[in-house]
C-alpha atoms as a PDB file:
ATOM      1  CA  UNK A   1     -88.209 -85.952  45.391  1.00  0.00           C
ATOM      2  CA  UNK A   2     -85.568 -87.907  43.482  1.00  0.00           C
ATOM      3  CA  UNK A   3     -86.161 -91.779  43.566  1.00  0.00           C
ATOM      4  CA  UNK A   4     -83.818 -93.509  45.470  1.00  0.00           C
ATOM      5  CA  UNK A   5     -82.077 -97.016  43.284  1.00  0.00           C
ATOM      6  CA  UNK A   6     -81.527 -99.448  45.927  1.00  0.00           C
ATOM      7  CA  UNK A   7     -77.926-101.009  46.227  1.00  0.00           C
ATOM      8  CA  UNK A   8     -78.731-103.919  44.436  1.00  0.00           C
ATOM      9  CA  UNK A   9     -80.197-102.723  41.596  1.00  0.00           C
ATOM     10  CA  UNK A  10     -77.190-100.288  41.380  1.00  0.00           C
ATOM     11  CA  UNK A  11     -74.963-102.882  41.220  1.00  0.00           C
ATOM     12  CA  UNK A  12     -77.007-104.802  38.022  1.00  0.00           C
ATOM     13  CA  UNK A  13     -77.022-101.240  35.855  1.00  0.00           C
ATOM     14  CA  UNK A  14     -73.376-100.633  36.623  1.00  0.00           C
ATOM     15  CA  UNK A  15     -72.573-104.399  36.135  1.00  0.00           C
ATOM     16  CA  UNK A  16     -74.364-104.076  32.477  1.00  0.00           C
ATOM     17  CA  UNK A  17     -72.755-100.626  31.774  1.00  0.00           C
ATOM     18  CA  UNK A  18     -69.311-101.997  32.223  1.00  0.00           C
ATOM     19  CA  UNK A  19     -70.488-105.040  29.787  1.00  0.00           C
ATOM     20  CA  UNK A  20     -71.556-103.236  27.451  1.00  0.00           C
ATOM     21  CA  UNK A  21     -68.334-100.380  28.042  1.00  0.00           C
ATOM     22  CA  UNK A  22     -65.994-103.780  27.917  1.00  0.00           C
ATOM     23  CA  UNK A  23     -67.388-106.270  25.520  1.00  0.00           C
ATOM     24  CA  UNK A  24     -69.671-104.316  22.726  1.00  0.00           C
ATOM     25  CA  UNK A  25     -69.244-105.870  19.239  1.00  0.00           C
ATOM     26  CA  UNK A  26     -68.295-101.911  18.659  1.00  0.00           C
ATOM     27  CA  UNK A  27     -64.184-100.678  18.989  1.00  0.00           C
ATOM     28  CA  UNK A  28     -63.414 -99.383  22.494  1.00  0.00           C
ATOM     29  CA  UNK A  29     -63.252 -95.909  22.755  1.00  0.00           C
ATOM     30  CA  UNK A  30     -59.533 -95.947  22.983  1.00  0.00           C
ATOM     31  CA  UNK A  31     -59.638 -98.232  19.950  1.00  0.00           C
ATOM     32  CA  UNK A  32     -61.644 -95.699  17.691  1.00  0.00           C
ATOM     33  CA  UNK A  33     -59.876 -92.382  19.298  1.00  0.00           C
ATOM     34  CA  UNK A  34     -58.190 -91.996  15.806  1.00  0.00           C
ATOM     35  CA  UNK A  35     -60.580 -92.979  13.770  1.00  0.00           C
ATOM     36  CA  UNK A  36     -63.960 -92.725  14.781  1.00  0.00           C
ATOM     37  CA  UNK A  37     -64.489 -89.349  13.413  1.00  0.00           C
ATOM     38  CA  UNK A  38     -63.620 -89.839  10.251  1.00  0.00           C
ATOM     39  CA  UNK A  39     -66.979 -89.111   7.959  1.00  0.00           C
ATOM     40  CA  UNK A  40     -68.391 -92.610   5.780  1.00  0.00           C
ATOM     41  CA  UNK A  41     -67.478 -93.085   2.674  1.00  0.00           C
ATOM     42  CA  UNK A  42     -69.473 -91.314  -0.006  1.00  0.00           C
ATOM     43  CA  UNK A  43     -71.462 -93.658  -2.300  1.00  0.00           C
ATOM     44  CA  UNK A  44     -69.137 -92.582  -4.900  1.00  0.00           C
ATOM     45  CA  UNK A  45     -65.952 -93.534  -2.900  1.00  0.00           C
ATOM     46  CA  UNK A  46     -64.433 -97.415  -3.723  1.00  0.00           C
ATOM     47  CA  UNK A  47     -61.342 -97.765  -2.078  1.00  0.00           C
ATOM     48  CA  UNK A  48     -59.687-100.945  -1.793  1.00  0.00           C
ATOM     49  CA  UNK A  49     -59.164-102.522   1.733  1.00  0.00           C
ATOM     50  CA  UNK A  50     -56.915-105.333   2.574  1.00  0.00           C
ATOM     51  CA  UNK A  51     -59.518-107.337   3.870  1.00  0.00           C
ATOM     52  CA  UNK A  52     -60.567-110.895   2.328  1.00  0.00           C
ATOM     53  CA  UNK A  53     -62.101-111.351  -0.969  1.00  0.00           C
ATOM     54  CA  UNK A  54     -65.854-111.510  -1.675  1.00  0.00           C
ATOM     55  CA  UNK A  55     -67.572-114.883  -1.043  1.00  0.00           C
ATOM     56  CA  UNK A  56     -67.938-117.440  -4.699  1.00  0.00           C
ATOM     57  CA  UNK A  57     -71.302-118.535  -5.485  1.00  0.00           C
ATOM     58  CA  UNK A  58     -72.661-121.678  -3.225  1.00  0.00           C
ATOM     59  CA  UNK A  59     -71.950-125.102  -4.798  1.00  0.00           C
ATOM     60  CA  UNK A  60     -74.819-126.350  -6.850  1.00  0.00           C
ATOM     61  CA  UNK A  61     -77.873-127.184  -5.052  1.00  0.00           C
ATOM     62  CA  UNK A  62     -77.412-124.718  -2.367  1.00  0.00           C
ATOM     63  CA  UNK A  63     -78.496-121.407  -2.106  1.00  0.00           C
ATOM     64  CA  UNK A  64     -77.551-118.088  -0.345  1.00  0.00           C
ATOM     65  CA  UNK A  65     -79.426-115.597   2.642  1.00  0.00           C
ATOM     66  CA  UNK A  66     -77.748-112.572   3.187  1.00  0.00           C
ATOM     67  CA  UNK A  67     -79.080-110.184   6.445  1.00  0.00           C
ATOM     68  CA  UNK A  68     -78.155-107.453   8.356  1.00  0.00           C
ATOM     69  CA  UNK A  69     -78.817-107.703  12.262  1.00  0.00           C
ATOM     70  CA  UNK A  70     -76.778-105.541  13.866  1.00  0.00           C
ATOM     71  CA  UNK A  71     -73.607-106.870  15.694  1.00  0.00           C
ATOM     72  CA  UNK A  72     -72.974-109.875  13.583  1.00  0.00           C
ATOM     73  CA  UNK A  73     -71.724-112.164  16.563  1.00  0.00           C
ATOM     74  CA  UNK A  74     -75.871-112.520  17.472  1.00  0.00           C
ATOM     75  CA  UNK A  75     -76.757-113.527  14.033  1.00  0.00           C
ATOM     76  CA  UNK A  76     -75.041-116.517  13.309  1.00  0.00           C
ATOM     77  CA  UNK A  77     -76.442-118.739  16.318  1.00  0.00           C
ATOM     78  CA  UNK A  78     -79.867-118.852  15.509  1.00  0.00           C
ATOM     79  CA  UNK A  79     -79.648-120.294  12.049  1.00  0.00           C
ATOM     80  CA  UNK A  80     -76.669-122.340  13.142  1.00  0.00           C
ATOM     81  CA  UNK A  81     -79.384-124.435  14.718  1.00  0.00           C
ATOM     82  CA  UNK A  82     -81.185-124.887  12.246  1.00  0.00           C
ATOM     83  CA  UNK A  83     -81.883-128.361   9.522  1.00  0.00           C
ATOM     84  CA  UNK A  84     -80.604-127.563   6.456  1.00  0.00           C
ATOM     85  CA  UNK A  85     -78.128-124.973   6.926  1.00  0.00           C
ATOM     86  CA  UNK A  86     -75.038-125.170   5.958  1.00  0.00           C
ATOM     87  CA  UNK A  87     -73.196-122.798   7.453  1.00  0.00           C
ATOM     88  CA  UNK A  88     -72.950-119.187   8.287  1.00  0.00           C
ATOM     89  CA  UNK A  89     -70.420-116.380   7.667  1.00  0.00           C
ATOM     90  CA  UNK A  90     -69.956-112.894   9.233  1.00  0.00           C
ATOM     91  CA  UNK A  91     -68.673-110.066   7.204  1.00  0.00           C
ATOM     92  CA  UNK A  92     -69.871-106.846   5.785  1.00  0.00           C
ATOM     93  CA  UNK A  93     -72.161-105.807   2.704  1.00  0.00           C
ATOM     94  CA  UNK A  94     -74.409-103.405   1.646  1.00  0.00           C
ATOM     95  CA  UNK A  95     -71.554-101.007   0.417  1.00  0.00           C
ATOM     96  CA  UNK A  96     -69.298 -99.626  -2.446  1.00  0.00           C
ATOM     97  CA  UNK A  97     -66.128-100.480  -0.779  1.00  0.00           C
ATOM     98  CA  UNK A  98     -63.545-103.348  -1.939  1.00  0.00           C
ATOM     99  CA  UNK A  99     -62.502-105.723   0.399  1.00  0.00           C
ATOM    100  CA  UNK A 100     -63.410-103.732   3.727  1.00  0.00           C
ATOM    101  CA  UNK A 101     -61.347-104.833   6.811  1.00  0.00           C
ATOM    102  CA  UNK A 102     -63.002-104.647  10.341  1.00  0.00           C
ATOM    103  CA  UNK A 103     -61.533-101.384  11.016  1.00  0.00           C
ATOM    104  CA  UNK A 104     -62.810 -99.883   8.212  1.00  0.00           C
ATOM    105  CA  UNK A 105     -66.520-100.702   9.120  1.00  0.00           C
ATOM    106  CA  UNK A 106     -66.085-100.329  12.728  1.00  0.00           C
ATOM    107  CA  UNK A 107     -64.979 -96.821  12.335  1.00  0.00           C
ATOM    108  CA  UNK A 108     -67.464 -95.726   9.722  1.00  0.00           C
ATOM    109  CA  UNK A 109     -64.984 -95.136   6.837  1.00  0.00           C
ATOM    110  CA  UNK A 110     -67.287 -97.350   4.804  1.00  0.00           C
ATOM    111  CA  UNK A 111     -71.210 -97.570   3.320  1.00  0.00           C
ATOM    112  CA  UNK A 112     -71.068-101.462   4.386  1.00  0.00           C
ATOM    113  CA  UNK A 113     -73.230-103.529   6.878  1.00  0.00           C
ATOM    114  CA  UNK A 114     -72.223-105.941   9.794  1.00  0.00           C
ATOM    115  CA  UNK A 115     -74.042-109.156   8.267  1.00  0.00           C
ATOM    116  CA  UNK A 116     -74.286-112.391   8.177  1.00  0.00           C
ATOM    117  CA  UNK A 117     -74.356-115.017   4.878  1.00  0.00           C
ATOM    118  CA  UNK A 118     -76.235-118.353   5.029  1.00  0.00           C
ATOM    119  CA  UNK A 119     -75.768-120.810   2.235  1.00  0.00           C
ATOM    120  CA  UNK A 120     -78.528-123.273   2.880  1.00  0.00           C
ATOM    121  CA  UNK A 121     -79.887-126.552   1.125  1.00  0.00           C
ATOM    122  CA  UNK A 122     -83.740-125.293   0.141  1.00  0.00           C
ATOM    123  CA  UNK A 123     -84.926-129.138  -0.189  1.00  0.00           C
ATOM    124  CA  UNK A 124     -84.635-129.366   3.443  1.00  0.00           C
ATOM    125  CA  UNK A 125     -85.294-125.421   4.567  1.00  0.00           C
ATOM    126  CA  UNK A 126     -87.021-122.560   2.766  1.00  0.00           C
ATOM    127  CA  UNK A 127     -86.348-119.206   2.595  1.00  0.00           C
ATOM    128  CA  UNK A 128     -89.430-118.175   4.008  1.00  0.00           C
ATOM    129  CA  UNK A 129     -87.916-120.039   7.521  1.00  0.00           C
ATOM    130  CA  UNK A 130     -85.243-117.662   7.341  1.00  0.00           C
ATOM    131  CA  UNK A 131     -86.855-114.785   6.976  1.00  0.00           C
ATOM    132  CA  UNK A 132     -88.891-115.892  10.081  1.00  0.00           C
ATOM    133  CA  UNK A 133     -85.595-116.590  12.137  1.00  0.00           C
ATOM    134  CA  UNK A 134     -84.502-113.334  11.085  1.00  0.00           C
ATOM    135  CA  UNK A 135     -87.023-110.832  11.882  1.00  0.00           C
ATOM    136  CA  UNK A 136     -87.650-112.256  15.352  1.00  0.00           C
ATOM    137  CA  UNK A 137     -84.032-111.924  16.102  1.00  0.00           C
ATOM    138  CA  UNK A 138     -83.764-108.098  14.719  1.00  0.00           C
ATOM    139  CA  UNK A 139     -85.563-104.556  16.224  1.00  0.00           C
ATOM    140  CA  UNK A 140     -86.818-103.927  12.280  1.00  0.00           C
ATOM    141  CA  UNK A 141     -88.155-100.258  14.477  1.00  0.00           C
ATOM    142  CA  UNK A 142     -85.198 -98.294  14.129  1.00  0.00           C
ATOM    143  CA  UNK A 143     -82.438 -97.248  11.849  1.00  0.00           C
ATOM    144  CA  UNK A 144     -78.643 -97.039  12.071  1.00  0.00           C
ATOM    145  CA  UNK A 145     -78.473 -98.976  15.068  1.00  0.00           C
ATOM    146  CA  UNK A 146     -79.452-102.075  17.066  1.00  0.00           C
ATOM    147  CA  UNK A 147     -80.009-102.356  20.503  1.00  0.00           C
ATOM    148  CA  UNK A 148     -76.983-100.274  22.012  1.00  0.00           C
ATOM    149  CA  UNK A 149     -75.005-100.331  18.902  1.00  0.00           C
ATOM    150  CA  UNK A 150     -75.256 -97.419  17.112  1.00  0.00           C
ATOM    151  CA  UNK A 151     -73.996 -96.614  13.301  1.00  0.00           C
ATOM    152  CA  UNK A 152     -74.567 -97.030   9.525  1.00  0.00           C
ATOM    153  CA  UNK A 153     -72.887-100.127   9.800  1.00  0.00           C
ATOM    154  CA  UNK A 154     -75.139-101.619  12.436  1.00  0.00           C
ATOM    155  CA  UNK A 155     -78.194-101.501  10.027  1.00  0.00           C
ATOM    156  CA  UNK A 156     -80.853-104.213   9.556  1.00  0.00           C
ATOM    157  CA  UNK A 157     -81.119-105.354   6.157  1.00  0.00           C
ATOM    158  CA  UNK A 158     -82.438-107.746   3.740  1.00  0.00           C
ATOM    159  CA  UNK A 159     -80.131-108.468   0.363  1.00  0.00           C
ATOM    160  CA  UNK A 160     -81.953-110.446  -1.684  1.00  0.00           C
ATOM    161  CA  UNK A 161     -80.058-113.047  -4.650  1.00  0.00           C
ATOM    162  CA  UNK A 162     -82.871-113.097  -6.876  1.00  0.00           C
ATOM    163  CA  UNK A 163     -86.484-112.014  -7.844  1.00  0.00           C
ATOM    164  CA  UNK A 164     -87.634-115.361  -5.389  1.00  0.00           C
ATOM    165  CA  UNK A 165     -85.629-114.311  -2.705  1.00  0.00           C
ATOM    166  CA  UNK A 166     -86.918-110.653  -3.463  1.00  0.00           C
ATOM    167  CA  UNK A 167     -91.023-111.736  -3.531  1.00  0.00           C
ATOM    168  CA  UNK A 168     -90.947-113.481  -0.825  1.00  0.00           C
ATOM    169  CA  UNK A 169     -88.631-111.174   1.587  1.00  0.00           C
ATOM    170  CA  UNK A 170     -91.566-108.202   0.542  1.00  0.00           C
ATOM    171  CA  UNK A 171     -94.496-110.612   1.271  1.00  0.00           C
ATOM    172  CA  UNK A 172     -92.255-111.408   4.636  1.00  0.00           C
ATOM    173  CA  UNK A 173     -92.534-107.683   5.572  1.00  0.00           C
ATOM    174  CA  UNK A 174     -95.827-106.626   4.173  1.00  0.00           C
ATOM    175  CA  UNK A 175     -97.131-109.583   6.777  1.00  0.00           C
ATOM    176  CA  UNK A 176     -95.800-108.247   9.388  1.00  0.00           C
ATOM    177  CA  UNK A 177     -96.756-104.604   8.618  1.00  0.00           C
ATOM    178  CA  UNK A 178    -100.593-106.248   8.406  1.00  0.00           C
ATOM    179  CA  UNK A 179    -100.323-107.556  11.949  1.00  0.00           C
ATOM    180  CA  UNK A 180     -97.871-105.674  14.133  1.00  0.00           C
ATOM    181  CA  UNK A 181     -98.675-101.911  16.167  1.00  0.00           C
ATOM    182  CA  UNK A 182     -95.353-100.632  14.928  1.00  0.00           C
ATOM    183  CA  UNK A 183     -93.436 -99.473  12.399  1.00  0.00           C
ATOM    184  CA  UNK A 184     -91.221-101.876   9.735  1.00  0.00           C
ATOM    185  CA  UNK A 185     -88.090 -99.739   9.090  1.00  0.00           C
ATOM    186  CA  UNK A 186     -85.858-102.611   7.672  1.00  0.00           C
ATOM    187  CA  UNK A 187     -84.837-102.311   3.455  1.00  0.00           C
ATOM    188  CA  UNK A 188     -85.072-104.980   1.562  1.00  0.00           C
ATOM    189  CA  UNK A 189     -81.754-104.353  -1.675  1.00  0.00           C
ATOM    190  CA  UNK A 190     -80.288-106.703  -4.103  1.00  0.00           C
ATOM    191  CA  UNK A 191     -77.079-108.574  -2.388  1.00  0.00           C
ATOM    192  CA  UNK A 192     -73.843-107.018  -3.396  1.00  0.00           C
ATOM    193  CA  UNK A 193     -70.678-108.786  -2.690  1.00  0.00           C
ATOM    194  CA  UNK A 194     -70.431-110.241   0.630  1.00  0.00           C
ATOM    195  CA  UNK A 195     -66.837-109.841   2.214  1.00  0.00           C
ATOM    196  CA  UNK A 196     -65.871-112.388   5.199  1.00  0.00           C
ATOM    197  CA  UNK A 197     -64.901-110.599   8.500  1.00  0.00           C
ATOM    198  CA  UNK A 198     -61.621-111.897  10.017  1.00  0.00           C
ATOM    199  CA  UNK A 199     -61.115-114.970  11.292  1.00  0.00           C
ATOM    200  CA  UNK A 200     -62.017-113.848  14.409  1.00  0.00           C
ATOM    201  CA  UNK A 201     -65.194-112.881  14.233  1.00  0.00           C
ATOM    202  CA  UNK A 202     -66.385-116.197  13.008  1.00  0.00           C
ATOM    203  CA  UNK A 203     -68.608-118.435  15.264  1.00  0.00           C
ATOM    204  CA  UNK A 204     -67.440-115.911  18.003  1.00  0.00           C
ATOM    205  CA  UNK A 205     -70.149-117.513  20.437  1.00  0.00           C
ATOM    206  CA  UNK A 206     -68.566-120.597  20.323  1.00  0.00           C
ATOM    207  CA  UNK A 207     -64.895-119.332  20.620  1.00  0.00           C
ATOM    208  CA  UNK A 208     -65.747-116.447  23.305  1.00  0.00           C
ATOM    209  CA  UNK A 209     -68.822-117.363  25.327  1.00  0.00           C
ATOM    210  CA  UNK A 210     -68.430-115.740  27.956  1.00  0.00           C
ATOM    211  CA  UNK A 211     -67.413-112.733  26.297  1.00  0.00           C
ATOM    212  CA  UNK A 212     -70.492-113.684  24.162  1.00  0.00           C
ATOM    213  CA  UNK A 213     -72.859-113.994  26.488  1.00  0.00           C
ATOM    214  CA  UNK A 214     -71.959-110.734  28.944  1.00  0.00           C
ATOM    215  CA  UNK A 215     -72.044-108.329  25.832  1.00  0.00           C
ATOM    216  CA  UNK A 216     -75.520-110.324  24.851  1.00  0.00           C
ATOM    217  CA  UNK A 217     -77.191-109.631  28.084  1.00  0.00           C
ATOM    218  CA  UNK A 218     -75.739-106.184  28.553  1.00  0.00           C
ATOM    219  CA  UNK A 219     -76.498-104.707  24.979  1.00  0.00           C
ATOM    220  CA  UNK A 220     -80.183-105.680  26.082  1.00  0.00           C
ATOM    221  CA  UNK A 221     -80.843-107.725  22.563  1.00  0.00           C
ATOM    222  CA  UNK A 222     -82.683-110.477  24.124  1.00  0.00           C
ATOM    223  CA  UNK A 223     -84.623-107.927  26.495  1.00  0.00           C
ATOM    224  CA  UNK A 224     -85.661-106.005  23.691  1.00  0.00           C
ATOM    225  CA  UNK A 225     -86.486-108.857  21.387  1.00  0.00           C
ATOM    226  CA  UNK A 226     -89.055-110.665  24.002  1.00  0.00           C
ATOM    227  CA  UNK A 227     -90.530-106.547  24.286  1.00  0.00           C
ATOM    228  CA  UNK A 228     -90.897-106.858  20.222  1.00  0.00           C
ATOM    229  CA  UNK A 229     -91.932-110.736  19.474  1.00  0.00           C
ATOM    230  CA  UNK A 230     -92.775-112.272  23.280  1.00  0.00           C
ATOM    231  CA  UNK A 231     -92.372-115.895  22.804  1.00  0.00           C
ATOM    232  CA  UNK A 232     -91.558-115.915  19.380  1.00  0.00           C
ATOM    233  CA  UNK A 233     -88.207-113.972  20.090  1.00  0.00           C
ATOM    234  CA  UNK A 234     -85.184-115.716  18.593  1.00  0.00           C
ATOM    235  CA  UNK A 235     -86.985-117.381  15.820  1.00  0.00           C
END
């Protein structure tokens, strides 16, 4: 006999469908009716994009995190919290593509990431914090896609800026290999260029809460990040 879904829980599922169907990081479907079956670019393919230019070097004494999280909006806040960092960026990396708009990404026209860069001061944090705040805030389980998100572009990912960076992201992962039941699916690559998303998409939390915080809840990130990490979810 079927089982019955009361009224009330009814009204939470269709209440999160509609979030998600409303306020994913992802186009609408009317927004991606023209484009979203265009194929990714080959690895070959570098065509230029009128997005912004690639990010310059940190000033001296600072230093630079790149990751890939998924929907980029949810990766800034937890190391905007954080002592010694400076600030944080959304855009895209991980690709062959020059100066890739939102569009371009969003659509799958491109090889690059939605990702966030940290430039940090490592006298007062180390990398090894970040690489903390960023696995607890990821599902490193699966590929292509993050919580309902789903696409090459919403990839987790590690770019590492030097052999440092590089060490200590693989001792990062091979720890948590050691003491976790699953498997660790996330690549750890030397950074590429990292190209700022539109204005926009910056510090969206803080501009959009609410918009924020219904596409948070109904994506089921923080669900699925207390089922990966329990207490330790968020960093």
């Amino acid at each position: 006999m079927p089982r019955l879904v009361s009224a009330s829980r009814l009204a939470t599922l269709c209440v999160a469908g509609l979030a998600v169907a409303l306020f994913a990081c992802a186009p609408t479907t009317a927004e991606t009716a023209n484009g979203s079956d265009a194929p990714a670019a080959s690895a070959d393919a570098a065509p230029v994009g009128d997005g912004r230019p690639a990010t310059a070097p940190p000033a001296e004494g600072l230093a630079r995190a790149t990751f890939a999280g998924g929907c980029f909006w949810c990766m800034e806040p937890p190391f905007d919290t954080l002592d010694g960092v400076v600030s944080t960026t959304s855009g895209y990396t991980g690709g062959h593509e020059v100066r890739p708009t939102y569009k371009e990404v969003a659509y799958g026209r491109t090889t690059h990431a939605e990702a966030v860069e940290i430039v940090y001061d490592p006298q007062t944090i180390s990398y090894e914090r970040l690489l903390e705040v960023f696995w607890r805030n990821v599902d490193p389980t699966v590929m292509d896609r993050q919580f309902c998100d789903r696409g090459l572009h919403y990839r987790t990912g590690i770019f590492v800026h030097d052999a440092e960076q590089r060490r200590l992201a693989e001792a990062s992962k091979a720890a948590l290999v050691e003491s976790k039941d699953f498997e660790i699916l996330t690549p750890i690559d030397d950074a590429g260029p990292f190209y700022p998303a539109e204005e926009y998409h910056q510090d969206f939390y803080v501009k959009n809460p609410v918009r924020y915080k219904t596409y948070r809840v109904g994506c089921g990130r923080d669900a699925r990040l207390r089922e990966l990490w329990g207490e330790q979810a968020g960093g």
